[in-house]
PDB file of N, CA and C in Angstrom:
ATOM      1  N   UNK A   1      99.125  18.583  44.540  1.00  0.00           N
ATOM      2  CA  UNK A   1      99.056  19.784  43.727  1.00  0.00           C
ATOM      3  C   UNK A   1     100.450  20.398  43.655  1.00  0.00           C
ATOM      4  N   UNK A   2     100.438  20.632  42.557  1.00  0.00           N
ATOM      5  CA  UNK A   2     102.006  21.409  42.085  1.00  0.00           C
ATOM      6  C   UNK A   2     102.188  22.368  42.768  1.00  0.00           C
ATOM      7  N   UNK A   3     101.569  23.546  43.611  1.00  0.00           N
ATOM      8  CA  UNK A   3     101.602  24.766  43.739  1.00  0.00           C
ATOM      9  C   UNK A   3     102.454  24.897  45.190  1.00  0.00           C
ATOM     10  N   UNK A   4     102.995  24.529  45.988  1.00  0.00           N
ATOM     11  CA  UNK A   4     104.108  24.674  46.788  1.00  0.00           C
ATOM     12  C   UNK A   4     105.015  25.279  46.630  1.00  0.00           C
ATOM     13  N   UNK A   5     105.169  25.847  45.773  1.00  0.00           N
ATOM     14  CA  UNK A   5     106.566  26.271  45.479  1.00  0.00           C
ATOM     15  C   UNK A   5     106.466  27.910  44.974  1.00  0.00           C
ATOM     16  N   UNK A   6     106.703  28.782  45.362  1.00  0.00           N
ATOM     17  CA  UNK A   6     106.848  30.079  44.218  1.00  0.00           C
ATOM     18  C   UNK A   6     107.302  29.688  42.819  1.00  0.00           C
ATOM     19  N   UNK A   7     105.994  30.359  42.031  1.00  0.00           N
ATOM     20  CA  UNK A   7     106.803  29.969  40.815  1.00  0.00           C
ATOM     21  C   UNK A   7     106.364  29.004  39.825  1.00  0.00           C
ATOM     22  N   UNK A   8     105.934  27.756  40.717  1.00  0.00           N
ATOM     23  CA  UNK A   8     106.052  26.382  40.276  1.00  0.00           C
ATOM     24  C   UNK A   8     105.130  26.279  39.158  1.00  0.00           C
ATOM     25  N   UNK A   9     103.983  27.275  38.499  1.00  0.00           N
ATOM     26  CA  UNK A   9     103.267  26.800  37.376  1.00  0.00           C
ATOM     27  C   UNK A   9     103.935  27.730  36.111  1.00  0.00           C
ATOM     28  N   UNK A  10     105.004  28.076  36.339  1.00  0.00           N
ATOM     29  CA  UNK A  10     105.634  28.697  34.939  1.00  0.00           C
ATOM     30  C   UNK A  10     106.829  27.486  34.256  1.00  0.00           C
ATOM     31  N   UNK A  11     106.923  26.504  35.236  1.00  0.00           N
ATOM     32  CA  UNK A  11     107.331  25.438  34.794  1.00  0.00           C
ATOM     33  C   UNK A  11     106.955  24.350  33.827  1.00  0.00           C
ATOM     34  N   UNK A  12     105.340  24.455  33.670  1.00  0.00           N
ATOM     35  CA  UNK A  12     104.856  23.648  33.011  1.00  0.00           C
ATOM     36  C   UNK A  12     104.391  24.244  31.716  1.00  0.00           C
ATOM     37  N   UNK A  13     104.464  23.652  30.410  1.00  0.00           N
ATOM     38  CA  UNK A  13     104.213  23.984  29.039  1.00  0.00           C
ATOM     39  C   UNK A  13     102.779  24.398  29.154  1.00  0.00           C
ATOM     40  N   UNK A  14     102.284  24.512  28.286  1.00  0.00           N
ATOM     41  CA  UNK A  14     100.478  25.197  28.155  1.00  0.00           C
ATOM     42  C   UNK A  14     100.358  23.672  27.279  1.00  0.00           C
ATOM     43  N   UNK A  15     100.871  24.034  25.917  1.00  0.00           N
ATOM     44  CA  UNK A  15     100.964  22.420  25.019  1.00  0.00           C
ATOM     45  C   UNK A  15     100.879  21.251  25.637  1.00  0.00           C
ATOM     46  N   UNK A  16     101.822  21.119  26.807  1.00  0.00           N
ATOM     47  CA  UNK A  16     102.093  19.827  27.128  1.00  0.00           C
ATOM     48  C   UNK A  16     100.616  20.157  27.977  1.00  0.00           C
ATOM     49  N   UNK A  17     100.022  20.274  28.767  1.00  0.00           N
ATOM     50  CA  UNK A  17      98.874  20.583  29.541  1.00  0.00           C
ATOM     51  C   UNK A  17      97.647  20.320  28.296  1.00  0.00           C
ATOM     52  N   UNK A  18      97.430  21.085  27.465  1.00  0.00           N
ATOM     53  CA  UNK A  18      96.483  21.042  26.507  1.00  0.00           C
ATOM     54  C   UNK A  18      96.626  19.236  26.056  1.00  0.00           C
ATOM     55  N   UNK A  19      97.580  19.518  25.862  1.00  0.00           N
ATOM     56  CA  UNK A  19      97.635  17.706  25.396  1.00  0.00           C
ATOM     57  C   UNK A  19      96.764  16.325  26.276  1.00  0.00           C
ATOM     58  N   UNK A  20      96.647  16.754  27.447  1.00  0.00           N
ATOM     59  CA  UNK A  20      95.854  16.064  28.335  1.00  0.00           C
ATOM     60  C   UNK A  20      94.839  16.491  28.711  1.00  0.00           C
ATOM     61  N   UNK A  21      94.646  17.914  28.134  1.00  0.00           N
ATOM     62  CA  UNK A  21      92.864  18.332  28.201  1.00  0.00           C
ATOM     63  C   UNK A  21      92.047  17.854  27.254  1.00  0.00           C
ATOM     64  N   UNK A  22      92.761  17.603  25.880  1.00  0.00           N
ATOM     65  CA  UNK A  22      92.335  16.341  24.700  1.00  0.00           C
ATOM     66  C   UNK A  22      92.082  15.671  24.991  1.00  0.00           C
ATOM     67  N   UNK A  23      93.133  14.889  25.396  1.00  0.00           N
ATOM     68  CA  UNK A  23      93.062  13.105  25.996  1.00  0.00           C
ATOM     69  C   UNK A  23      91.470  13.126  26.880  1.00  0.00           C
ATOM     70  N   UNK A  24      91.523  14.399  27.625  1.00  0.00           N
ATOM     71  CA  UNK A  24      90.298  13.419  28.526  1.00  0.00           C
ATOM     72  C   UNK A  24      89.458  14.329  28.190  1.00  0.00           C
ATOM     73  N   UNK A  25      88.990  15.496  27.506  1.00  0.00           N
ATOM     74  CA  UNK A  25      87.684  16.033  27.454  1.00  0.00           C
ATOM     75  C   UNK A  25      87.422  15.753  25.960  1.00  0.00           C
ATOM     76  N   UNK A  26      88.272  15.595  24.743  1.00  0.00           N
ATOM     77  CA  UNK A  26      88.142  15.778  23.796  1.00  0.00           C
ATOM     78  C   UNK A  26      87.724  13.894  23.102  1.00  0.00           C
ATOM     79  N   UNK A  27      88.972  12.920  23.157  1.00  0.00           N
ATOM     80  CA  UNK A  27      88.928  11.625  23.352  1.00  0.00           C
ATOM     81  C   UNK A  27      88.306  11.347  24.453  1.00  0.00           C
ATOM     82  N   UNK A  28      88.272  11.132  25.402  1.00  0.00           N
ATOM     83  CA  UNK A  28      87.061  11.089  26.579  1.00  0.00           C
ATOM     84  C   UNK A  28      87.415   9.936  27.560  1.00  0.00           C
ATOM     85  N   UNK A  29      88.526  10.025  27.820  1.00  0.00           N
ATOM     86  CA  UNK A  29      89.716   8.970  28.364  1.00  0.00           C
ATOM     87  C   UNK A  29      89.490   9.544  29.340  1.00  0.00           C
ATOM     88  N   UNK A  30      89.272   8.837  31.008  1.00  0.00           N
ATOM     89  CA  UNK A  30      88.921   9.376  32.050  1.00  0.00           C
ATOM     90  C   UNK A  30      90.350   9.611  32.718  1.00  0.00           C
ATOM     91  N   UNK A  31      90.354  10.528  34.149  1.00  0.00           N
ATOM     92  CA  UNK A  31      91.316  11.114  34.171  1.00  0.00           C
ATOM     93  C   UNK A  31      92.329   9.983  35.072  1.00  0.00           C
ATOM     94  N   UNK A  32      91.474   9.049  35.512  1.00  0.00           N
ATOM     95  CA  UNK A  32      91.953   7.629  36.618  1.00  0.00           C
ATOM     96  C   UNK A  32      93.071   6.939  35.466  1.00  0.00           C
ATOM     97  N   UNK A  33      92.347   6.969  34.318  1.00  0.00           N
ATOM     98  CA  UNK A  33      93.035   6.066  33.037  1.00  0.00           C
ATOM     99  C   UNK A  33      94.033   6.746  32.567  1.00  0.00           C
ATOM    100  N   UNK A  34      93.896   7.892  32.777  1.00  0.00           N
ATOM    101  CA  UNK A  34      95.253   9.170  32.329  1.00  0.00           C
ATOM    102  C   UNK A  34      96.496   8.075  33.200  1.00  0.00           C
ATOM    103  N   UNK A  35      95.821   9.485  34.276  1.00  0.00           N
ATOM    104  CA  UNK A  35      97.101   8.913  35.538  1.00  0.00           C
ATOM    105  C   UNK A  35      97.586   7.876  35.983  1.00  0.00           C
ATOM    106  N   UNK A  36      96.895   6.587  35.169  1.00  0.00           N
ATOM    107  CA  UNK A  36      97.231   5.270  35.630  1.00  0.00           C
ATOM    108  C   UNK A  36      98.263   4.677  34.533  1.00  0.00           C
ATOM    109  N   UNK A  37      98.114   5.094  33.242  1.00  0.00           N
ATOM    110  CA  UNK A  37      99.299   4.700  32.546  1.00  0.00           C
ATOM    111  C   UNK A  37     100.302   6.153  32.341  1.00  0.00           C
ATOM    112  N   UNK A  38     100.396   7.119  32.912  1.00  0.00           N
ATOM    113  CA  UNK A  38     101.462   7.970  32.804  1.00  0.00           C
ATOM    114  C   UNK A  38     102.459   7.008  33.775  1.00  0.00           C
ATOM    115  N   UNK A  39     103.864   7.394  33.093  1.00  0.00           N
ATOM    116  CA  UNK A  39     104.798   6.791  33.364  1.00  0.00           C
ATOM    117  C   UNK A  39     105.564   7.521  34.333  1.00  0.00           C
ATOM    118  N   UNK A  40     105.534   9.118  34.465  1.00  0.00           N
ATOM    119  CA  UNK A  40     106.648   9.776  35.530  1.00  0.00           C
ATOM    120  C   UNK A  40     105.381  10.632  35.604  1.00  0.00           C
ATOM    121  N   UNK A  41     106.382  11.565  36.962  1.00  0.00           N
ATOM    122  CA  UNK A  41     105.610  11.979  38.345  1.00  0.00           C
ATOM    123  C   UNK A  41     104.928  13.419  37.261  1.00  0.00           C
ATOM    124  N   UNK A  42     105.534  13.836  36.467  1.00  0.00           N
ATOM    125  CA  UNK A  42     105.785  14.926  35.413  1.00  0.00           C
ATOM    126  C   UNK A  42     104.369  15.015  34.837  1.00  0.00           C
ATOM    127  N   UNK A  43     104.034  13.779  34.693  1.00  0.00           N
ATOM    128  CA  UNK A  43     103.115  13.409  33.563  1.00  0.00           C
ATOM    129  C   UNK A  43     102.309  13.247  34.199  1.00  0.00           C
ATOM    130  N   UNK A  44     101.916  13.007  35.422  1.00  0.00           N
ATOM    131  CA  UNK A  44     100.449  13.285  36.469  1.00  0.00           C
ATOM    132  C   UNK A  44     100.621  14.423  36.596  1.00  0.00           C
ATOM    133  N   UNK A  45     101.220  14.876  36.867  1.00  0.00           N
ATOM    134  CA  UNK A  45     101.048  16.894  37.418  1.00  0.00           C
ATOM    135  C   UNK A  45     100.372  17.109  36.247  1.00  0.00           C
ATOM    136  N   UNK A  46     100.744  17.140  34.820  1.00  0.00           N
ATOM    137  CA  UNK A  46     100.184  17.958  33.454  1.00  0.00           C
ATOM    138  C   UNK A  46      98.697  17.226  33.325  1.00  0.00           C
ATOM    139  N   UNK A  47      98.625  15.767  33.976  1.00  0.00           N
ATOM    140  CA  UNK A  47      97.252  15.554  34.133  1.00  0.00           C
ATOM    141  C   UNK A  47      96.151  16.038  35.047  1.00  0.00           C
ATOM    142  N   UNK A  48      96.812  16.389  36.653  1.00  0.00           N
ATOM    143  CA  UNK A  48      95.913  16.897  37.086  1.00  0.00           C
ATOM    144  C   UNK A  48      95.598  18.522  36.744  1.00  0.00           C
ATOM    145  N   UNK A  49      96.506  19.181  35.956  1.00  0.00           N
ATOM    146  CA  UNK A  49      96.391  20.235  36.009  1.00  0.00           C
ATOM    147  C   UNK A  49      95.046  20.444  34.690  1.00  0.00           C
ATOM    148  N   UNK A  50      95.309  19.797  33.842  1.00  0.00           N
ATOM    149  CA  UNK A  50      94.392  19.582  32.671  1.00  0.00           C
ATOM    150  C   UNK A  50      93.276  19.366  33.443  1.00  0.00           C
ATOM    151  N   UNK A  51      92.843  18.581  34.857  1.00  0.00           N
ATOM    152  CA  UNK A  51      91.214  18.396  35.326  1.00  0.00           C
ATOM    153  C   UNK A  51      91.189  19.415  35.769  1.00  0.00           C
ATOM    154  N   UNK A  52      91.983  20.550  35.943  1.00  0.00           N
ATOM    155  CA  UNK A  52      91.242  21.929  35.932  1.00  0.00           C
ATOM    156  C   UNK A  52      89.630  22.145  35.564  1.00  0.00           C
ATOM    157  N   UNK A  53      89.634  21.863  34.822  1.00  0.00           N
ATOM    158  CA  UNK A  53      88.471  21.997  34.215  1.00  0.00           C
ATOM    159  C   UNK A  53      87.099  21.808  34.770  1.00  0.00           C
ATOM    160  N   UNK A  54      87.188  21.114  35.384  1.00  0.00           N
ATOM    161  CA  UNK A  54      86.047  20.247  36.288  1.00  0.00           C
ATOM    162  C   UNK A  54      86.113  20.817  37.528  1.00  0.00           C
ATOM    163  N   UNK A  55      87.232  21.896  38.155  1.00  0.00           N
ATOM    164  CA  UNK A  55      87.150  23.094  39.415  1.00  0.00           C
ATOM    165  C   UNK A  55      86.019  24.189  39.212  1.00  0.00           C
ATOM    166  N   UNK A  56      85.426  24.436  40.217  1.00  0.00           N
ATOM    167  CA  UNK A  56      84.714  25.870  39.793  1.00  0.00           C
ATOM    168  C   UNK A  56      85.630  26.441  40.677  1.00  0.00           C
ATOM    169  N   UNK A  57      84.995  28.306  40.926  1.00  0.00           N
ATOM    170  CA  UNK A  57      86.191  29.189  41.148  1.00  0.00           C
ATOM    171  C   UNK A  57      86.545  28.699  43.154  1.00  0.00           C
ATOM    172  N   UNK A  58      84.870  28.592  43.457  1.00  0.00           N
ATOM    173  CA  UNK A  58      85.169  27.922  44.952  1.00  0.00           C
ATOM    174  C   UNK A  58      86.153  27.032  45.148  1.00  0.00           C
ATOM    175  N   UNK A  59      86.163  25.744  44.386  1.00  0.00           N
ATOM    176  CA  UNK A  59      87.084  25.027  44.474  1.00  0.00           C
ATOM    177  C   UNK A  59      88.868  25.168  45.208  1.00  0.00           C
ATOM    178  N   UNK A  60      89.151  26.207  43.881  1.00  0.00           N
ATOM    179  CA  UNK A  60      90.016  26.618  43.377  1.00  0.00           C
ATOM    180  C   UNK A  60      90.308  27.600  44.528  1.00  0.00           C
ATOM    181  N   UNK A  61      89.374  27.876  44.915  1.00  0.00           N
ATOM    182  CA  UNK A  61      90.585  28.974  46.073  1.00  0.00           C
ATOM    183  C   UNK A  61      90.190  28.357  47.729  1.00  0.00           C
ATOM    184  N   UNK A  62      89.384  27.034  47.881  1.00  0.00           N
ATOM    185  CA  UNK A  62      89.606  26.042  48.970  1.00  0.00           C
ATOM    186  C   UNK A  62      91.183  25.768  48.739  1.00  0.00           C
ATOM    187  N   UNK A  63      92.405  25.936  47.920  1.00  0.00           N
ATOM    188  CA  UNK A  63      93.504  25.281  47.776  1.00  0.00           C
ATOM    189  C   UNK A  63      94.539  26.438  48.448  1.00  0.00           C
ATOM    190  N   UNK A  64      93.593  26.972  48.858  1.00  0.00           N
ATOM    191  CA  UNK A  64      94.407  28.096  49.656  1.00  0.00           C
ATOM    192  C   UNK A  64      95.513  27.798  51.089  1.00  0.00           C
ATOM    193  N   UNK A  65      95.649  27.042  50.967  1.00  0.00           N
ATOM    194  CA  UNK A  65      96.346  26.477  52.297  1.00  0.00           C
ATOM    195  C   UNK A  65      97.498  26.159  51.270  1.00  0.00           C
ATOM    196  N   UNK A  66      97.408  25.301  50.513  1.00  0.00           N
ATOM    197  CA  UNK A  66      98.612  24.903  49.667  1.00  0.00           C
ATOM    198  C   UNK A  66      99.011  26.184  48.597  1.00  0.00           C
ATOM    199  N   UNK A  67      98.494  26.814  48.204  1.00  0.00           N
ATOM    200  CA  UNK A  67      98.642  27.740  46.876  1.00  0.00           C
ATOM    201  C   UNK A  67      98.498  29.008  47.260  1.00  0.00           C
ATOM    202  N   UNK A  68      99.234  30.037  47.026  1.00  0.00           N
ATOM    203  CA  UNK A  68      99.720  31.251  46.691  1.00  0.00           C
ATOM    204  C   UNK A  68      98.199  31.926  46.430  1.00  0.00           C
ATOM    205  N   UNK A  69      97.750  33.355  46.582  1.00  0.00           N
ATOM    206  CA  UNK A  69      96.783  33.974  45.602  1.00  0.00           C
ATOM    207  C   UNK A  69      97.205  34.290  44.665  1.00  0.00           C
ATOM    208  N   UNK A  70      98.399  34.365  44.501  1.00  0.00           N
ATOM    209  CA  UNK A  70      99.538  34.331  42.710  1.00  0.00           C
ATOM    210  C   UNK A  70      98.979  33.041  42.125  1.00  0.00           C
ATOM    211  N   UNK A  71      99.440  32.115  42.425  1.00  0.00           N
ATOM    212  CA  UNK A  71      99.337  30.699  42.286  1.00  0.00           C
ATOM    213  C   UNK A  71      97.880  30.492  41.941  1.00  0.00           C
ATOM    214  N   UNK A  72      96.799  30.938  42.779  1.00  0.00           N
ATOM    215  CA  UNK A  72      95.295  30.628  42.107  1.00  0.00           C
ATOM    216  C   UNK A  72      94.721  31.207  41.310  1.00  0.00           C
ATOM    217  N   UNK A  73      95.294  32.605  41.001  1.00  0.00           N
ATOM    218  CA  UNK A  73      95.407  33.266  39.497  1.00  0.00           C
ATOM    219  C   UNK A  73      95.595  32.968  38.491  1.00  0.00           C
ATOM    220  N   UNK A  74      96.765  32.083  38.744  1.00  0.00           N
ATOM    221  CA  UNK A  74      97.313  30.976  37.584  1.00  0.00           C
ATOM    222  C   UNK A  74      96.550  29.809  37.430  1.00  0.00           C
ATOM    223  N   UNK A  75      96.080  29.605  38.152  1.00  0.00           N
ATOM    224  CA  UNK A  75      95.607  28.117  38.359  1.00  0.00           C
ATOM    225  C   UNK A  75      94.004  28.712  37.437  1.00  0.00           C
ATOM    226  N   UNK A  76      93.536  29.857  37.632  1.00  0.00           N
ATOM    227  CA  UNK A  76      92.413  30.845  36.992  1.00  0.00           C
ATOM    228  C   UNK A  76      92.409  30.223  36.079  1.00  0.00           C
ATOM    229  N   UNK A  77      93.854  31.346  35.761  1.00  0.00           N
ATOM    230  CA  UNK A  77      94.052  31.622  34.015  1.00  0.00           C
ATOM    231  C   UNK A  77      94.242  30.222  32.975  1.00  0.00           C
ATOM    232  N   UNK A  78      94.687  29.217  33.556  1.00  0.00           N
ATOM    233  CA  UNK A  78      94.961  27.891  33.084  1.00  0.00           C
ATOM    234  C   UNK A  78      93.868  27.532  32.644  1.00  0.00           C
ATOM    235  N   UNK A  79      92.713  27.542  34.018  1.00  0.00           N
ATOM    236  CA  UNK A  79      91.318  26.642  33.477  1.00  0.00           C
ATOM    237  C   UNK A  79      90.550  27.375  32.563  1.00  0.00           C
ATOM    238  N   UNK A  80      90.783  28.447  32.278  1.00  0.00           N
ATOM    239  CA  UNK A  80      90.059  29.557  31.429  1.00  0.00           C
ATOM    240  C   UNK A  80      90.701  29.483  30.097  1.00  0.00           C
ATOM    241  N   UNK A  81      91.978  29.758  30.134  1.00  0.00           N
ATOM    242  CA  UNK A  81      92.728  29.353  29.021  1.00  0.00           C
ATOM    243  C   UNK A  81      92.923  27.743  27.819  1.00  0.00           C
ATOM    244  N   UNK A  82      92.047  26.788  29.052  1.00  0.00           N
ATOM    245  CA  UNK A  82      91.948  25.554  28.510  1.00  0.00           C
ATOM    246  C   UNK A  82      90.608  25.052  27.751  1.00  0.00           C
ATOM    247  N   UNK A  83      89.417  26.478  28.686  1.00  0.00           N
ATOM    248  CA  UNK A  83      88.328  25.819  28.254  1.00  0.00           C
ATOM    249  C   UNK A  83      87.707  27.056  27.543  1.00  0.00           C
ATOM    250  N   UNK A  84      88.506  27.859  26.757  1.00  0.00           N
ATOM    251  CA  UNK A  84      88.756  28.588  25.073  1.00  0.00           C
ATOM    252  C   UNK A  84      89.021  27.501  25.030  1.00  0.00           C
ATOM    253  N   UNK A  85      90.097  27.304  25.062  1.00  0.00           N
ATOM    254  CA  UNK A  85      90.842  26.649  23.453  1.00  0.00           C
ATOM    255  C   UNK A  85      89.976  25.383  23.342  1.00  0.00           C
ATOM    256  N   UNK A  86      89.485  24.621  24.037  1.00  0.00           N
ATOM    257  CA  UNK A  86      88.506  23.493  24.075  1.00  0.00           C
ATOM    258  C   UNK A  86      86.897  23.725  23.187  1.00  0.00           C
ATOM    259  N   UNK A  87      86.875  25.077  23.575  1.00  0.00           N
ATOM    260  CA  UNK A  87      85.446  25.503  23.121  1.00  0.00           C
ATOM    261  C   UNK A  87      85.967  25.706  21.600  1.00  0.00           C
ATOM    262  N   UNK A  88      86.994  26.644  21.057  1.00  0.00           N
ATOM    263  CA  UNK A  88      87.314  26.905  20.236  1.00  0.00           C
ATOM    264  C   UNK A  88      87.758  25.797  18.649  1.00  0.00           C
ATOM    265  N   UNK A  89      87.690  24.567  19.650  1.00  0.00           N
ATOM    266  CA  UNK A  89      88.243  23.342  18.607  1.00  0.00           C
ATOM    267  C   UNK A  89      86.997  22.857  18.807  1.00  0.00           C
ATOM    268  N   UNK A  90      85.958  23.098  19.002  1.00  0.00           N
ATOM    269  CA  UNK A  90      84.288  22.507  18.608  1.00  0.00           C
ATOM    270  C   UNK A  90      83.840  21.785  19.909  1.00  0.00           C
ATOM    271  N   UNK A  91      84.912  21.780  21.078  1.00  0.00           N
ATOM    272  CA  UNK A  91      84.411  20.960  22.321  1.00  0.00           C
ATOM    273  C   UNK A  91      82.929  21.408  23.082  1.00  0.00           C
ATOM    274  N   UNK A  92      82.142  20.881  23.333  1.00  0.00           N
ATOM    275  CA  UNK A  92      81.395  21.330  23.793  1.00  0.00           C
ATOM    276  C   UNK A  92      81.529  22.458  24.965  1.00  0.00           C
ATOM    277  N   UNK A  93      80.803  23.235  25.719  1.00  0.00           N
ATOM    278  CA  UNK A  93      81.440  23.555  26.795  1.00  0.00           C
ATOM    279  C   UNK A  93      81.539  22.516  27.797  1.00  0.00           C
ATOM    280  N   UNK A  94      82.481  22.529  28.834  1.00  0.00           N
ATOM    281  CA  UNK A  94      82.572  21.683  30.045  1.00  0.00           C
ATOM    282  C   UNK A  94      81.756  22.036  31.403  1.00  0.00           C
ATOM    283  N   UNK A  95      81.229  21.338  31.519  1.00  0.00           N
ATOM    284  CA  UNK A  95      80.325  21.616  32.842  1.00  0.00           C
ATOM    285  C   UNK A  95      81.001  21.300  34.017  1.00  0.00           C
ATOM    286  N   UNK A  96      80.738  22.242  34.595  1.00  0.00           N
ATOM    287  CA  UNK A  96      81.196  22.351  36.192  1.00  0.00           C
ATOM    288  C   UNK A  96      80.188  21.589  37.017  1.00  0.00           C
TER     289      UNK A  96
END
């Protein structure tokens, strides 16, 4: 998980993230098949961050050892922010 770092999720695009919430909720490309042909370390982070989706809020703050309560705010606002815009382009909702 990216979240080690202060900071570390203002680094990543929303776009570039959305782009792999397509790939696997929208095209339906599983997330093993993502991460298995991404080519740099860059390009798994924007994948696991995209399986956001599939966290409920428990999840998400079990990562408390690694992540900030800044950091799981973000990590919130990401999966919330992904699954609008998912709902919003006709995706079904995503089940937790």
């Amino acid at each position: 998980m990216p979240c080690q770092h202060h900071g570390c999720m203002r680094q990543y695009d929303f776009e570039h993230i959305a782009f792999y919430a397509r790939k696997r909720y929208v095209e339906g490309i599983s997330t093993i098949v993502l991460l298995c042909n991404a080519k740099t370390e860059s390009e798994k982070t924007l994948i696991v961050l995209a399986s956001l989706l599939n966290l409920d809020d428990n999840e998400i703050r079990e990562l408390k050892p690694y992540c900030s309560l800044k950091c799981q705010r973000l990590l919130f606002d990401l999966r919330d922010r992904l699954r609008l815009m998912l709902e919003q382009e006709g995706v079904a909702s995503i089940a937790i």
